[in-house]
C-alpha atoms as a PDB file:
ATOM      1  CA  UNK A   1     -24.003  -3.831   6.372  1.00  0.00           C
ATOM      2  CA  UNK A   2     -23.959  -1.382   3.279  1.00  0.00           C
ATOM      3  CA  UNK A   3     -20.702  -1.835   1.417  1.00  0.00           C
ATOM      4  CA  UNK A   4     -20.148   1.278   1.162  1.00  0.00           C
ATOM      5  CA  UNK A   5     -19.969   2.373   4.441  1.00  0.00           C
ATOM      6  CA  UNK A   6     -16.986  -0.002   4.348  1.00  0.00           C
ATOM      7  CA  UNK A   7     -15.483   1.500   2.197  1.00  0.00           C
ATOM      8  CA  UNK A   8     -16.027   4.840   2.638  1.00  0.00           C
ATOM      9  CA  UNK A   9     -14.742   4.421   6.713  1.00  0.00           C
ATOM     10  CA  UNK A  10     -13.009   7.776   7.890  1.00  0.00           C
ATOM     11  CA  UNK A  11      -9.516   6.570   8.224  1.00  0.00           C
ATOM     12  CA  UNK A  12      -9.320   8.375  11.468  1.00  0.00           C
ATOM     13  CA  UNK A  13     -11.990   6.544  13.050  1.00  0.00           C
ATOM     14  CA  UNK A  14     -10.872   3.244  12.252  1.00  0.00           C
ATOM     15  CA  UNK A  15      -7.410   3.985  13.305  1.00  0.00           C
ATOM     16  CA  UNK A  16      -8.969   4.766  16.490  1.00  0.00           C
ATOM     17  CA  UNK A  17     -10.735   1.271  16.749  1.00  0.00           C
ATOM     18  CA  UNK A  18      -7.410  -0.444  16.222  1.00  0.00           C
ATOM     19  CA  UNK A  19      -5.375   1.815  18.717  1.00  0.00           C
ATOM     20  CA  UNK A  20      -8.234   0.719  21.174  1.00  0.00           C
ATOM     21  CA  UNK A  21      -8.172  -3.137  19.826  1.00  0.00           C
ATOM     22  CA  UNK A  22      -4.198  -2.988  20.554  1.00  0.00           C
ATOM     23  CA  UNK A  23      -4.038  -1.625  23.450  1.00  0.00           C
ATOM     24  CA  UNK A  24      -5.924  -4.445  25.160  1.00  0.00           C
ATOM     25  CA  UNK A  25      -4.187  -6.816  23.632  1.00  0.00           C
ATOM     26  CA  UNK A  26      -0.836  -5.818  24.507  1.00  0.00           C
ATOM     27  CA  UNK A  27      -2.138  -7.817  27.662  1.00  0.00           C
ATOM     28  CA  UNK A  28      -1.631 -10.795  26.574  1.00  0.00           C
ATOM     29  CA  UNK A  29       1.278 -13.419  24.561  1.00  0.00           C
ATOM     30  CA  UNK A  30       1.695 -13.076  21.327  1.00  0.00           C
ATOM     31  CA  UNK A  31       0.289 -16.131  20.156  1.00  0.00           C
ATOM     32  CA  UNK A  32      -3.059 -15.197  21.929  1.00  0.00           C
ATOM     33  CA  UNK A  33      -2.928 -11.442  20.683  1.00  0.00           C
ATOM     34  CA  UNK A  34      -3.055 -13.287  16.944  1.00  0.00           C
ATOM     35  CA  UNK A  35      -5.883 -15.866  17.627  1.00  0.00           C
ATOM     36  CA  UNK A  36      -8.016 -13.446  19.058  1.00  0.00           C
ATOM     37  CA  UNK A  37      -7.593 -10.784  16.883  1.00  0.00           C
ATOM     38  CA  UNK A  38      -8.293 -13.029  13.961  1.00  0.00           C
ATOM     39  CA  UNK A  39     -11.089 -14.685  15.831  1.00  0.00           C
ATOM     40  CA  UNK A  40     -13.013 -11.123  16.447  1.00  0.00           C
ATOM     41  CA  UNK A  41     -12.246 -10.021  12.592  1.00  0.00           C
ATOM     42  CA  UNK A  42     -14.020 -13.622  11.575  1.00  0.00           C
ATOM     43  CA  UNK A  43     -16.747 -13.406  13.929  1.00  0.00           C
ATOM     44  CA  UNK A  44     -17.543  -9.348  12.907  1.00  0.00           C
ATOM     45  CA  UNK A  45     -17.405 -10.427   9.000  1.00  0.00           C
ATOM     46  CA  UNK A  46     -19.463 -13.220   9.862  1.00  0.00           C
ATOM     47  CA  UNK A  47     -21.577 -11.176  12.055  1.00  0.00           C
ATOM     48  CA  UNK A  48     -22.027  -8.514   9.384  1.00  0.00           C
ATOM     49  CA  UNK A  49     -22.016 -10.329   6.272  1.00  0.00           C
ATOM     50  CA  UNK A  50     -19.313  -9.661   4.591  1.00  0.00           C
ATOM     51  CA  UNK A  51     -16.173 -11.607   3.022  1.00  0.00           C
ATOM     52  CA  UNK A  52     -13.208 -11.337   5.098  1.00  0.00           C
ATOM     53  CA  UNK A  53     -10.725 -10.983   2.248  1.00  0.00           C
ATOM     54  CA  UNK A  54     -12.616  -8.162   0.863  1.00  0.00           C
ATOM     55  CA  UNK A  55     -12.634  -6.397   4.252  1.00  0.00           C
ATOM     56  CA  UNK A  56      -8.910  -7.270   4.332  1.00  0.00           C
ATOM     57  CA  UNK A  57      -8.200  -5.222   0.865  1.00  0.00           C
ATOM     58  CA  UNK A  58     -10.816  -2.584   1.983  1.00  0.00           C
ATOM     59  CA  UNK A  59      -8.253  -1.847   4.901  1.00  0.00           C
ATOM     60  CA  UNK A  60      -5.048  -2.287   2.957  1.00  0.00           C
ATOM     61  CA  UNK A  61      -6.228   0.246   0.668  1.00  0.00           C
ATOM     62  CA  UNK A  62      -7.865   2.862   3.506  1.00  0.00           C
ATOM     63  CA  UNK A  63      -4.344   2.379   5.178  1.00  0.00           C
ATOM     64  CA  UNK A  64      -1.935   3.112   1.876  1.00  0.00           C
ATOM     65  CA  UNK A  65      -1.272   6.717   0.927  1.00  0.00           C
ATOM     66  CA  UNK A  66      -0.050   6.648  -2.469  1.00  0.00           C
ATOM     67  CA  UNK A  67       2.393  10.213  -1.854  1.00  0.00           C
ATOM     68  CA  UNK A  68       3.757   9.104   1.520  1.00  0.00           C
ATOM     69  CA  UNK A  69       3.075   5.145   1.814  1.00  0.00           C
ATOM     70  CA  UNK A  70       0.918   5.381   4.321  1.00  0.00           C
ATOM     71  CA  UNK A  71      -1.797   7.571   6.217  1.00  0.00           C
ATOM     72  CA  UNK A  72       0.304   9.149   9.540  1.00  0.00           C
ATOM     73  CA  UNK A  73      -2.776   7.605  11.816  1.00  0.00           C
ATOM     74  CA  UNK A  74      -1.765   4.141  10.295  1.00  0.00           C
ATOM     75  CA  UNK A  75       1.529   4.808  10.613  1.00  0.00           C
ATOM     76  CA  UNK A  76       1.000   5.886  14.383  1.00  0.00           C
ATOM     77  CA  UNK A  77      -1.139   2.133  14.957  1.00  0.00           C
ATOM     78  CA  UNK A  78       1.891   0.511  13.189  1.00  0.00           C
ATOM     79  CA  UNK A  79       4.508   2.450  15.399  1.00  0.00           C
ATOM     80  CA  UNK A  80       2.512   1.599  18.394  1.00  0.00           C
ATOM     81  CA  UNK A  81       2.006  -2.026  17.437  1.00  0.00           C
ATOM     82  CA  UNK A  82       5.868  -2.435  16.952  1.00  0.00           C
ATOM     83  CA  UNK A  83       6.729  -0.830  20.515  1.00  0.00           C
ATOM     84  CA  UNK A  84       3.599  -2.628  22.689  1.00  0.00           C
ATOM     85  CA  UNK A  85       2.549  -5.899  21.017  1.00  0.00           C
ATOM     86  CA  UNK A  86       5.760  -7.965  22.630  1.00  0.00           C
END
């Protein structure tokens, strides 16, 4: 994968990969929503070559809006997140 693609990821799009990501999840306990998650980040970094902590500050950084905190389609996975993950 090209680095840059990473990092240049329309936040919109990957919002929408999460949303999809969390809604099947929601499925499931909460201990398995957290292994598996984790287990499909690992394997895609793996997968695609990259370092998992750099894709980790690659989203931190495409979710933060400096003005407001954070992008409204983050704040719309978090929201959902908080009210389905149980």
């Amino acid at each position: 994968m090209n680095p840059d693609t990473l990092v240049n990821a329309p936040s919109e799009a990957v919002a929408k990969v999460a949303m999809t990501l969390l809604d099947r999840l929601q499925d499931h306990p909460p201990a398995l929503q957290c292994a598996g998650l984790a287990s499909v980040f690992l394997a895609a970094c793996r997968v695609h070559r990259v370092n998992p902590h750099e894709v980790l500050n690659v989203a931190q950084n495409l979710m933060a809006d400096t003005i407001h905190g954070e992008r409204p389609e983050f704040r719309a996975l978090r929201l959902y997140a908080e009210h389905e993950l149980k």
